[in-house]
PDB file of N, CA and C in Angstrom:
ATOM      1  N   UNK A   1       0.847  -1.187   0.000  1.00  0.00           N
ATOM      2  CA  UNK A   1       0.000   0.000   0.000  1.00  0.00           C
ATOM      3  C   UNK A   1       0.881   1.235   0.000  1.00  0.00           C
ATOM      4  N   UNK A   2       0.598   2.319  -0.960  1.00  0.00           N
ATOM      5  CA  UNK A   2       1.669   3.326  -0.978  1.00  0.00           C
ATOM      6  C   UNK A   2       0.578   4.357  -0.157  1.00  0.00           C
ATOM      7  N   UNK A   3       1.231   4.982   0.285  1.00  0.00           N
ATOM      8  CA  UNK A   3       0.683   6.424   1.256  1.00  0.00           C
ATOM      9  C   UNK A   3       0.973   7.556   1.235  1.00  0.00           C
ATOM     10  N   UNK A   4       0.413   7.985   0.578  1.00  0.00           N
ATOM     11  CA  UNK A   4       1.027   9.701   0.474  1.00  0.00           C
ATOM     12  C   UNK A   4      -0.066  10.808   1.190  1.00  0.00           C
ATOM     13  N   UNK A   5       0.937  11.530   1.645  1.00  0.00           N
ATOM     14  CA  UNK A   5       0.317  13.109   1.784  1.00  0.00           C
ATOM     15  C   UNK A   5       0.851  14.185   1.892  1.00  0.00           C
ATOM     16  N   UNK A   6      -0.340  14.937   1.482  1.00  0.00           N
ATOM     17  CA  UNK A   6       0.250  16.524   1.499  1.00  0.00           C
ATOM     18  C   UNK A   6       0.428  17.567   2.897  1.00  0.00           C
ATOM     19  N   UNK A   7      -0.170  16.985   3.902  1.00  0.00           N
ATOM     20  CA  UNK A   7       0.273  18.008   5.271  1.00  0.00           C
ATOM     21  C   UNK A   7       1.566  17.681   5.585  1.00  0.00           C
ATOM     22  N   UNK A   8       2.713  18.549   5.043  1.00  0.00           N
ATOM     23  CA  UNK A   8       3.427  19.096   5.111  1.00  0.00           C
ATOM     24  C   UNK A   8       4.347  18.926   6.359  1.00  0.00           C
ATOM     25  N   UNK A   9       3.610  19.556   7.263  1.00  0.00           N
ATOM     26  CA  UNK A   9       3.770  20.168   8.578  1.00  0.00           C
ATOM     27  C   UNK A   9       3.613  19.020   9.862  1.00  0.00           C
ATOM     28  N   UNK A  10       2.832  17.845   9.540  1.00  0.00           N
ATOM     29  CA  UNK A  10       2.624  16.435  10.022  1.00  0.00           C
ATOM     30  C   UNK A  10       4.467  16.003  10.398  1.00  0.00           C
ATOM     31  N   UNK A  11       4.374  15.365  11.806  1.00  0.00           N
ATOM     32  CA  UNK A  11       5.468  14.657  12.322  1.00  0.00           C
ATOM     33  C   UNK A  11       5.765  13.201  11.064  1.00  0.00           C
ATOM     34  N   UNK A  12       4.891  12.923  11.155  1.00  0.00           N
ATOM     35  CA  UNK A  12       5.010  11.545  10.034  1.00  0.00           C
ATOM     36  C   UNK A  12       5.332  11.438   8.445  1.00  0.00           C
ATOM     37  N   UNK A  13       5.323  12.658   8.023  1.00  0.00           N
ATOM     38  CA  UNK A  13       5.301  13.238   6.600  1.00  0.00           C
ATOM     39  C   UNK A  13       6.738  13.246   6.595  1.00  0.00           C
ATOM     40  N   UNK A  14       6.970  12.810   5.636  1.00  0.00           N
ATOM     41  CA  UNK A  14       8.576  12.792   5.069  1.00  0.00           C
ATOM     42  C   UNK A  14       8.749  12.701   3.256  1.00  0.00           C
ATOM     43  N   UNK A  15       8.527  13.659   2.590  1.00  0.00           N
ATOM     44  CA  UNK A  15       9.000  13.740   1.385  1.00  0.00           C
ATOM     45  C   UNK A  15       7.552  13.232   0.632  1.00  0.00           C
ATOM     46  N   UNK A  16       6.642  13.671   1.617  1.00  0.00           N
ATOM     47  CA  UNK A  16       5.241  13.598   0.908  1.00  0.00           C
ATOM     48  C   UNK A  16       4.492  12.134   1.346  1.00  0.00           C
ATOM     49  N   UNK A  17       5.264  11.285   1.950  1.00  0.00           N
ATOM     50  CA  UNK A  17       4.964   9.561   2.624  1.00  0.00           C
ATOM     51  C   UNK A  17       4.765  10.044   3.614  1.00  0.00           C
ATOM     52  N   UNK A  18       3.759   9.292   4.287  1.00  0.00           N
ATOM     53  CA  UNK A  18       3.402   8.916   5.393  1.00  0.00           C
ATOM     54  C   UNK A  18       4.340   7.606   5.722  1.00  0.00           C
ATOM     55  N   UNK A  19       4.755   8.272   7.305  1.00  0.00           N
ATOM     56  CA  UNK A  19       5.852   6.978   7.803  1.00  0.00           C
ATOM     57  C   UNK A  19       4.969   6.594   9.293  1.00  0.00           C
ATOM     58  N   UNK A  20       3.797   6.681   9.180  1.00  0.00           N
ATOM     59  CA  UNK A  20       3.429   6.651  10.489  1.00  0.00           C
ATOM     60  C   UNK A  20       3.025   4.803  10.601  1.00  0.00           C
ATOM     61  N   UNK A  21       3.083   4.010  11.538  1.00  0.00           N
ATOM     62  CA  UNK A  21       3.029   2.731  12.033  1.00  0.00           C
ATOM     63  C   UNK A  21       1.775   2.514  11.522  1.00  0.00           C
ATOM     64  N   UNK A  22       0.542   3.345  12.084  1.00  0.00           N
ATOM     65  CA  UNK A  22      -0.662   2.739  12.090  1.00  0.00           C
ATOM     66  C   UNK A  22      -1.765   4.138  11.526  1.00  0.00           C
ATOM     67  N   UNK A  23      -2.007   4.497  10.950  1.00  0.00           N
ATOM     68  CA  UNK A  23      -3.430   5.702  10.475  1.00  0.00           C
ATOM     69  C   UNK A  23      -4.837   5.340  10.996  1.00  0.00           C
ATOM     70  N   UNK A  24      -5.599   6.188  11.457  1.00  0.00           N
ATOM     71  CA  UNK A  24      -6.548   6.256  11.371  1.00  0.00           C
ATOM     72  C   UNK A  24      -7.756   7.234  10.857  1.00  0.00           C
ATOM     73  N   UNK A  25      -8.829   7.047  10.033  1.00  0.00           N
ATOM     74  CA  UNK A  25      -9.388   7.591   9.185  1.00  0.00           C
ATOM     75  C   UNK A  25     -10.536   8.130   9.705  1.00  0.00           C
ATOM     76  N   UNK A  26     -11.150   9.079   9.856  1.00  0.00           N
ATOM     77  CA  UNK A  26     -12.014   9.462  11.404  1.00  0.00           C
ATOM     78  C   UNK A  26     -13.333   9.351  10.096  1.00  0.00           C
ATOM     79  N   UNK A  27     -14.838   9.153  10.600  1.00  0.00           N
ATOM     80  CA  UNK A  27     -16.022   9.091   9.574  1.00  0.00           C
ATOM     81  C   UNK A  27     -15.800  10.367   9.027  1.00  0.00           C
ATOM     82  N   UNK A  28     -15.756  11.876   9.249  1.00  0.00           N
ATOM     83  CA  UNK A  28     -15.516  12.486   8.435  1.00  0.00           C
ATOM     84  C   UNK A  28     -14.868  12.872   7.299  1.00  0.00           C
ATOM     85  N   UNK A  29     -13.478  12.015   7.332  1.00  0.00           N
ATOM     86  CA  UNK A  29     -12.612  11.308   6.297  1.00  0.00           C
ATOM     87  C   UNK A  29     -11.361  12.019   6.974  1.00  0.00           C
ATOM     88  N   UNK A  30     -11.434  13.146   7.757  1.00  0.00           N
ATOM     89  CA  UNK A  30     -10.474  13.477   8.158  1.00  0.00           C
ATOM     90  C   UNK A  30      -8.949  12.212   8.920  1.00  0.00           C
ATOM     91  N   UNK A  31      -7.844  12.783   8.723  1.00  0.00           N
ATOM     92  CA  UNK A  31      -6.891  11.935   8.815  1.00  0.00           C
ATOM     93  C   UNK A  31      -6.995  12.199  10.705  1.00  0.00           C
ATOM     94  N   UNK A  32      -6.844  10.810  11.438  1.00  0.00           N
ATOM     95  CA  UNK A  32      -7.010  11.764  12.822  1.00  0.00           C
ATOM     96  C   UNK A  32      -5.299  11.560  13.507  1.00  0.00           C
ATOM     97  N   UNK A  33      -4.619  10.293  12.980  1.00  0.00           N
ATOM     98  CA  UNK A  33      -3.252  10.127  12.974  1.00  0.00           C
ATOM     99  C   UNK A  33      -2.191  11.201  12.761  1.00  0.00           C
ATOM    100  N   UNK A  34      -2.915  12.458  12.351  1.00  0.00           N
ATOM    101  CA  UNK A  34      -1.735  14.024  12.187  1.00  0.00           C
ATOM    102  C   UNK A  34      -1.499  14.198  13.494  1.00  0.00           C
ATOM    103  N   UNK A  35      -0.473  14.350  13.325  1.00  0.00           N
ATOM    104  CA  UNK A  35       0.346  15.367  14.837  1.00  0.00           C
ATOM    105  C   UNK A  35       1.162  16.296  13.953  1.00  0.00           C
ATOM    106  N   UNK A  36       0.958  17.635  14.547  1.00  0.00           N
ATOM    107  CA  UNK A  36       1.280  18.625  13.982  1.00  0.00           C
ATOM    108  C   UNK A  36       3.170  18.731  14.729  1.00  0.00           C
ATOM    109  N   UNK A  37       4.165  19.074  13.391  1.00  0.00           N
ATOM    110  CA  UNK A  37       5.430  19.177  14.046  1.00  0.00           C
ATOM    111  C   UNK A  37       5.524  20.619  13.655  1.00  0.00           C
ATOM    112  N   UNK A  38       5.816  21.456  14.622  1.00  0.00           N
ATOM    113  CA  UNK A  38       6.331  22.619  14.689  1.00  0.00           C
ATOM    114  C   UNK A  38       7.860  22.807  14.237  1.00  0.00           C
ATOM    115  N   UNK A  39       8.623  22.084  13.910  1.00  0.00           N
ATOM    116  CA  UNK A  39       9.825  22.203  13.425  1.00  0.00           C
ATOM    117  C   UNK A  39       9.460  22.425  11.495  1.00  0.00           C
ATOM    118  N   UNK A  40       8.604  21.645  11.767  1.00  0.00           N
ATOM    119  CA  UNK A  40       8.302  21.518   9.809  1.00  0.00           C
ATOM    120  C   UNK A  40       7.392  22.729   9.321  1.00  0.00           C
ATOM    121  N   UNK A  41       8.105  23.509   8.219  1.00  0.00           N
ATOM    122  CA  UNK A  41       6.777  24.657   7.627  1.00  0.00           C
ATOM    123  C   UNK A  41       5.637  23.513   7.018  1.00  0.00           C
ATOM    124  N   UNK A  42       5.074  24.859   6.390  1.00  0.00           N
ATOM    125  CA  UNK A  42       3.769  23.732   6.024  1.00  0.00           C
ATOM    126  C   UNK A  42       4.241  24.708   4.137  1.00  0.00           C
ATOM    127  N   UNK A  43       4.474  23.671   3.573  1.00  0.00           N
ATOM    128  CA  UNK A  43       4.728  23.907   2.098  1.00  0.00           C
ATOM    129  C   UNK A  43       3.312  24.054   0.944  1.00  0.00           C
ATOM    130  N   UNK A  44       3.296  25.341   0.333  1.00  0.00           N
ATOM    131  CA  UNK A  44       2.524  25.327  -0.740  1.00  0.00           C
ATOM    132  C   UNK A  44       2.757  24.117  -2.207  1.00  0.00           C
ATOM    133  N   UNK A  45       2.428  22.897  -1.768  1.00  0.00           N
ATOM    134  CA  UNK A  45       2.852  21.935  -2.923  1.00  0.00           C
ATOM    135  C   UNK A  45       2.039  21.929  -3.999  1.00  0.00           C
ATOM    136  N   UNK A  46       1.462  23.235  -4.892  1.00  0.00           N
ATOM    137  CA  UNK A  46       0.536  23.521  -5.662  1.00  0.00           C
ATOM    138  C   UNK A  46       1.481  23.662  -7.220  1.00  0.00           C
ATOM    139  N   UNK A  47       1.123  23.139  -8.130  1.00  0.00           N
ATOM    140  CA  UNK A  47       1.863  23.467  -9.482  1.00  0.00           C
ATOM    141  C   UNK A  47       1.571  23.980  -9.992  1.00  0.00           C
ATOM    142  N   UNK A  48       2.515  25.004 -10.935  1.00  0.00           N
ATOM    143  CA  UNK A  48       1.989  25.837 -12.023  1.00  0.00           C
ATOM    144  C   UNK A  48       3.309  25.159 -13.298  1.00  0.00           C
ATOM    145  N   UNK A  49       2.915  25.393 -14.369  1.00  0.00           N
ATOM    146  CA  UNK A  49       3.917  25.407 -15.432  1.00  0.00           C
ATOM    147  C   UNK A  49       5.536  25.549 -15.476  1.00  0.00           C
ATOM    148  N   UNK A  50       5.611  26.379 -14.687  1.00  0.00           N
ATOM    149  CA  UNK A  50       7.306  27.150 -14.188  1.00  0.00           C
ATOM    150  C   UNK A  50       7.462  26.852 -12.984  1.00  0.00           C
ATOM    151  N   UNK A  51       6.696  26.132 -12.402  1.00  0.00           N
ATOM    152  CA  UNK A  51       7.103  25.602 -10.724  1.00  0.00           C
ATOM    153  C   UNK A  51       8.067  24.600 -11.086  1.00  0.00           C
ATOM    154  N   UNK A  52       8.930  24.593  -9.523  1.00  0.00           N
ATOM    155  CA  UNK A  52       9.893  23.269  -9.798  1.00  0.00           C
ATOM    156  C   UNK A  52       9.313  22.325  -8.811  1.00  0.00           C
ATOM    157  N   UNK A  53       9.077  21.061  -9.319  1.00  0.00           N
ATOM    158  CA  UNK A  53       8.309  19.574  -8.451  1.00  0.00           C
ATOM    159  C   UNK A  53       8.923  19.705  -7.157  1.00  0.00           C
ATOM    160  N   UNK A  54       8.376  19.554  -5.977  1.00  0.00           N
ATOM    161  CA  UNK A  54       8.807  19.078  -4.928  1.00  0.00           C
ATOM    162  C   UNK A  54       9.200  17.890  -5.274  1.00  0.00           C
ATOM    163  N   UNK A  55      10.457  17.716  -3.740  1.00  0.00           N
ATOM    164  CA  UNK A  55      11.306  16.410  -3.748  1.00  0.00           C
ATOM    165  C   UNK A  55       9.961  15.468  -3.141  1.00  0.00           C
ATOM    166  N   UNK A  56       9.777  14.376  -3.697  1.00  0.00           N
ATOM    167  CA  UNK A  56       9.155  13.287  -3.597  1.00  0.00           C
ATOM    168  C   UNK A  56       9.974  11.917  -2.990  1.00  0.00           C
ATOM    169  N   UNK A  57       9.369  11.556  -1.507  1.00  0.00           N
ATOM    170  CA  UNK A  57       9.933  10.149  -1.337  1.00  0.00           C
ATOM    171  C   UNK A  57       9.643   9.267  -1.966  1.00  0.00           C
ATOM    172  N   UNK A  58      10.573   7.937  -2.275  1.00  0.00           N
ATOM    173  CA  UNK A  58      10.132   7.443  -3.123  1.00  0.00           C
ATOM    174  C   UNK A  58       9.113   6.097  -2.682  1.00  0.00           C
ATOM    175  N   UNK A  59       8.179   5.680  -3.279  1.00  0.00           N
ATOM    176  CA  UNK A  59       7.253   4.694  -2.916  1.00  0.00           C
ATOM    177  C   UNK A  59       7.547   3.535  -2.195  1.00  0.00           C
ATOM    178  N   UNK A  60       6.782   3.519  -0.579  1.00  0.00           N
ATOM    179  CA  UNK A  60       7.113   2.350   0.239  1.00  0.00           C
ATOM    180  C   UNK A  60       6.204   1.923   0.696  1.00  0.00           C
ATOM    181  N   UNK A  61       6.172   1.037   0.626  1.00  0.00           N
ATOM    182  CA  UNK A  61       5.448  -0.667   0.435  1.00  0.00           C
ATOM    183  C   UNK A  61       4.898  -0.540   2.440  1.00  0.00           C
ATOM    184  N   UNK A  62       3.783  -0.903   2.539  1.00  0.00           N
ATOM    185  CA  UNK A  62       2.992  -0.741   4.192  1.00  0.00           C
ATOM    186  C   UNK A  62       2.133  -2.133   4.374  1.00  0.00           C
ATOM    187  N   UNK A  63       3.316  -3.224   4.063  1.00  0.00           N
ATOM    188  CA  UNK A  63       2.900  -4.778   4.288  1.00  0.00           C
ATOM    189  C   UNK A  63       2.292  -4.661   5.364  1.00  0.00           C
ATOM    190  N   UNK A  64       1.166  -5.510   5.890  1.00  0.00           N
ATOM    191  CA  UNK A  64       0.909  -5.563   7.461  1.00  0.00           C
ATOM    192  C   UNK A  64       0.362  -4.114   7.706  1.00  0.00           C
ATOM    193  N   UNK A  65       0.690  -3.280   7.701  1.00  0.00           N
ATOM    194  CA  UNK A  65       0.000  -1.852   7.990  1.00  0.00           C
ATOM    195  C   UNK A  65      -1.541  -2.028   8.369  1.00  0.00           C
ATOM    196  N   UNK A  66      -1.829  -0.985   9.378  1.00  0.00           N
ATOM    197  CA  UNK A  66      -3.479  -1.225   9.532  1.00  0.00           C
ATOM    198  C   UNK A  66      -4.210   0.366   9.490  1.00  0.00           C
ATOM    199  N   UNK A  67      -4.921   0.410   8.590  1.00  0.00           N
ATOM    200  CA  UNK A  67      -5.333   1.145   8.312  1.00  0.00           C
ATOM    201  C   UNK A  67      -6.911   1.632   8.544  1.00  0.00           C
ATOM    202  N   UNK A  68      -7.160   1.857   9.977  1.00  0.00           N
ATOM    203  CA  UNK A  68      -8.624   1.805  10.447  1.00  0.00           C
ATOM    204  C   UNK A  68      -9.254   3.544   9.833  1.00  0.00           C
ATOM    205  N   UNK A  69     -10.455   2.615   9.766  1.00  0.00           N
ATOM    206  CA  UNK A  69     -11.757   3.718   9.255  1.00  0.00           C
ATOM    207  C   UNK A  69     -12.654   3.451   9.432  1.00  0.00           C
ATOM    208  N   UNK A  70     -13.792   5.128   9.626  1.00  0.00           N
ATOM    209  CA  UNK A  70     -14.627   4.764  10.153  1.00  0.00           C
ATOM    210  C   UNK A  70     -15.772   5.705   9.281  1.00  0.00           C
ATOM    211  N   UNK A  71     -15.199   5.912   7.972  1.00  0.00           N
ATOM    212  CA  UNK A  71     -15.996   6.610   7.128  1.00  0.00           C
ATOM    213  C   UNK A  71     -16.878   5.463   6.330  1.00  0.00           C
ATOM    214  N   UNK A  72     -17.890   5.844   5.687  1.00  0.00           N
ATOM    215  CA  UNK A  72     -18.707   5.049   4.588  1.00  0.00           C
ATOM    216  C   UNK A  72     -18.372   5.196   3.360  1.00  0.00           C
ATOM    217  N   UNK A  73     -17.103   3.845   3.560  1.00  0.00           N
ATOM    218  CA  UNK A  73     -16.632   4.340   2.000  1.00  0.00           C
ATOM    219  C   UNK A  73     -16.314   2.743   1.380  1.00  0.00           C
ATOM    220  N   UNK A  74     -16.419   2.740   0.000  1.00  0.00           N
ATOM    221  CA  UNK A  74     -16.004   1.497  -0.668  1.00  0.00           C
ATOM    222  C   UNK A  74     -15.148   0.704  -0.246  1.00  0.00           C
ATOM    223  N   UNK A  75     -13.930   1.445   0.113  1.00  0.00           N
ATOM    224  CA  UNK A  75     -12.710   0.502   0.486  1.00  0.00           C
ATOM    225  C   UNK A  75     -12.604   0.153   1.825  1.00  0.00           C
ATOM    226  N   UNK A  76     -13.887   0.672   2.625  1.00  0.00           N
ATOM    227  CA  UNK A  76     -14.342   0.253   4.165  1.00  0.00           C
ATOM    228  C   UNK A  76     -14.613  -0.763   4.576  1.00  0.00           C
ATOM    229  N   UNK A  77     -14.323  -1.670   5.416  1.00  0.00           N
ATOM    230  CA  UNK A  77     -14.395  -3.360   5.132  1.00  0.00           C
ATOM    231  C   UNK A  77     -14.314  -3.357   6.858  1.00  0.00           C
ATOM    232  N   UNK A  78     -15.419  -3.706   7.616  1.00  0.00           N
ATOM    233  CA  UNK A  78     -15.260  -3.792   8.791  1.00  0.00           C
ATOM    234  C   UNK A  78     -14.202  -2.535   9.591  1.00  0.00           C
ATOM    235  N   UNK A  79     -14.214  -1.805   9.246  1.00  0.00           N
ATOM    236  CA  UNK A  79     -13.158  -0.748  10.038  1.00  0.00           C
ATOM    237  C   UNK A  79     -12.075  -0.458   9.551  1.00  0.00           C
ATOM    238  N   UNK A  80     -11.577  -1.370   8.303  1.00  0.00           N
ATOM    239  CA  UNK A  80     -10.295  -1.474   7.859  1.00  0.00           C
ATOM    240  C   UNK A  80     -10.306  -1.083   6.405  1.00  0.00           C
ATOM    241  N   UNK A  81      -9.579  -0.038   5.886  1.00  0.00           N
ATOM    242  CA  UNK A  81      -9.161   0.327   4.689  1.00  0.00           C
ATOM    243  C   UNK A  81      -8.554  -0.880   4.020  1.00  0.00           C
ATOM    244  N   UNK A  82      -9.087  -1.166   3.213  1.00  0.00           N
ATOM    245  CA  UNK A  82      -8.448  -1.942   1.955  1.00  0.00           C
ATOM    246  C   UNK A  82      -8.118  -1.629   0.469  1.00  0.00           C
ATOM    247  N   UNK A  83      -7.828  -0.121   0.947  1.00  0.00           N
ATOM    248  CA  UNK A  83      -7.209   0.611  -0.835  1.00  0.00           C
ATOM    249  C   UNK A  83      -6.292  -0.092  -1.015  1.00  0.00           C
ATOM    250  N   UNK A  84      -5.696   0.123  -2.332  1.00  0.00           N
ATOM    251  CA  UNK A  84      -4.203  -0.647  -2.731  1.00  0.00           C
ATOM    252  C   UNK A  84      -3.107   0.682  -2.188  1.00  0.00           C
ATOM    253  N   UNK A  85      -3.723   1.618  -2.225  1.00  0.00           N
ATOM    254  CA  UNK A  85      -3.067   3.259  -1.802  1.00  0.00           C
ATOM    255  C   UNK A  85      -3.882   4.126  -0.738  1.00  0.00           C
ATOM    256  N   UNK A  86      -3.547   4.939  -0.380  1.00  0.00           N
ATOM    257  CA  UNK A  86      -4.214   5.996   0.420  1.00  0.00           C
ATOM    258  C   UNK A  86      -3.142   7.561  -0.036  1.00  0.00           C
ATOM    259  N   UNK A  87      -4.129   8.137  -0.099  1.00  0.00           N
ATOM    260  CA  UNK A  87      -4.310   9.741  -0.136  1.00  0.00           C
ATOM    261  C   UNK A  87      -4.487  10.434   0.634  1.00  0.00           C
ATOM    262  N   UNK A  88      -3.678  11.280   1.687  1.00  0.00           N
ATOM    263  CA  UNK A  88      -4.296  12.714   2.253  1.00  0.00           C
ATOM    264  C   UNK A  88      -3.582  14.162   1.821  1.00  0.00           C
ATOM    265  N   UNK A  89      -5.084  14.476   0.894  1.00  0.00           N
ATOM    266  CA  UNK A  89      -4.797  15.921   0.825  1.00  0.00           C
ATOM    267  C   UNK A  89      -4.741  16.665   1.967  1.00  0.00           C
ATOM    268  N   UNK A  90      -4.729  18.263   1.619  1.00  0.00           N
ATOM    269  CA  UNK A  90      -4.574  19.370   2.971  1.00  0.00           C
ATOM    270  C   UNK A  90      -6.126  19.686   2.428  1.00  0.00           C
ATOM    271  N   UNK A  91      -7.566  20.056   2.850  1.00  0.00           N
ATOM    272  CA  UNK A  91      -8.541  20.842   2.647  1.00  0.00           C
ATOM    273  C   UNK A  91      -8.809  21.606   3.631  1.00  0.00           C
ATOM    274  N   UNK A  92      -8.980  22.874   3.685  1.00  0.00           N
ATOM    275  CA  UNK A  92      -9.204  23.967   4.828  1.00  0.00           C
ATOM    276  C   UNK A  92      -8.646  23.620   6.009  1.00  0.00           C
ATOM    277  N   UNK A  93      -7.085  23.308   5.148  1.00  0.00           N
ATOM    278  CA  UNK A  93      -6.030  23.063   6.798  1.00  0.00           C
ATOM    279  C   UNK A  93      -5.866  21.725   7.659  1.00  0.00           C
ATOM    280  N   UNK A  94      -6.940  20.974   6.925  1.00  0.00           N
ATOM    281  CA  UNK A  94      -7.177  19.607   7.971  1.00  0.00           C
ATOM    282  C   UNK A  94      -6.906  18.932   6.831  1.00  0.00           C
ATOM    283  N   UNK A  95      -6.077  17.694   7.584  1.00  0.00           N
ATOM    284  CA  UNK A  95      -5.550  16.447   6.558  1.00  0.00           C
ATOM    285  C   UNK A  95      -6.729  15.613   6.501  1.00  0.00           C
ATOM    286  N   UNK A  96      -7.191  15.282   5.031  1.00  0.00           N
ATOM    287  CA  UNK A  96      -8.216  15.164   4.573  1.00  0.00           C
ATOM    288  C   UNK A  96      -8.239  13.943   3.516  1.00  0.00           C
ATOM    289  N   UNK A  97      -9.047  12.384   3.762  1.00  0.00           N
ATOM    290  CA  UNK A  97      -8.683  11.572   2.894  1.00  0.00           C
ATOM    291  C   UNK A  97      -9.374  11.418   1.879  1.00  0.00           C
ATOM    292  N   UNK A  98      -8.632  11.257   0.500  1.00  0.00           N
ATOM    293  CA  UNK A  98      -8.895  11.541  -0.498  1.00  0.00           C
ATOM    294  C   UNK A  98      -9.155  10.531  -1.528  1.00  0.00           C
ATOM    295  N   UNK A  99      -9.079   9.401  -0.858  1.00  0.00           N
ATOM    296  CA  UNK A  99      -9.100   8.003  -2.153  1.00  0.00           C
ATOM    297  C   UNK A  99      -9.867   7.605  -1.740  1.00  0.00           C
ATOM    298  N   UNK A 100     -11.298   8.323  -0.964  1.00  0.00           N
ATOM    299  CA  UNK A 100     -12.528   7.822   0.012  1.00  0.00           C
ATOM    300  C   UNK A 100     -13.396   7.748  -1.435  1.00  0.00           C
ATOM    301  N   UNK A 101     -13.898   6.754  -1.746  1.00  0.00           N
ATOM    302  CA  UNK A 101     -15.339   6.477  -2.640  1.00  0.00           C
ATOM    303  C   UNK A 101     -16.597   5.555  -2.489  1.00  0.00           C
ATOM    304  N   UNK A 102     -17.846   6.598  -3.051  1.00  0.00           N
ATOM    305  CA  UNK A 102     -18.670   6.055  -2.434  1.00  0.00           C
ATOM    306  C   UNK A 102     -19.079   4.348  -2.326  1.00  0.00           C
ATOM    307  N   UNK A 103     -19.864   4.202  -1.823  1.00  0.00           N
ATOM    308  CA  UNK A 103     -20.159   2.577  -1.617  1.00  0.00           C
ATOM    309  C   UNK A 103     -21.228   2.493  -2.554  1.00  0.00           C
TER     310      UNK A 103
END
């Protein structure tokens, strides 16, 4: 399962991956696993034409990983995410999951 996100500013965020052990996905879809690190800015990772790409970690594998949720979503399976990936965007500041689809 690859994991990416965009809060930036998250203790667990490293080069756009999530390195955190275990996530959890709150019913609102919000990510509730953020802990905010005050050492880290929070980066505008928005593209335009003449932007240069942020550095990207590169894709790591979350064998065993558990990925609880508690939203109503397709890949919702008793409490447990079963995407092949997960997504959290930033939306109005709150890490926000994004590969949520309906059932």
């Amino acid at each position: 399962m690859d994991l990416k996100c965009r809060k930036t500013n998250c203790r667990y965020n490293n080069g756009f991956a999530c390195r955190a052990k275990n996530i959890a996905i709150e019913r609102e879809l919000n990510c509730h696993t953020f802990e905010l690190d005050p050492h880290k800015q929070v980066r505008d990772t928005s593209l335009c034409m003449f932007d240069e790409a942020p550095a990207y970690s590169s894709h790591r594998e979350k064998k065993g990983m558990r990925i609880a949720c508690a939203a109503k979503c397709l890949f919702n399976e008793q409490g447990i995410c079963v995407a092949n990936g997960l997504t959290v965007n930033v939306i109005n500041e709150c890490p926000y999951c994004i590969t949520f689809a309906k059932p």
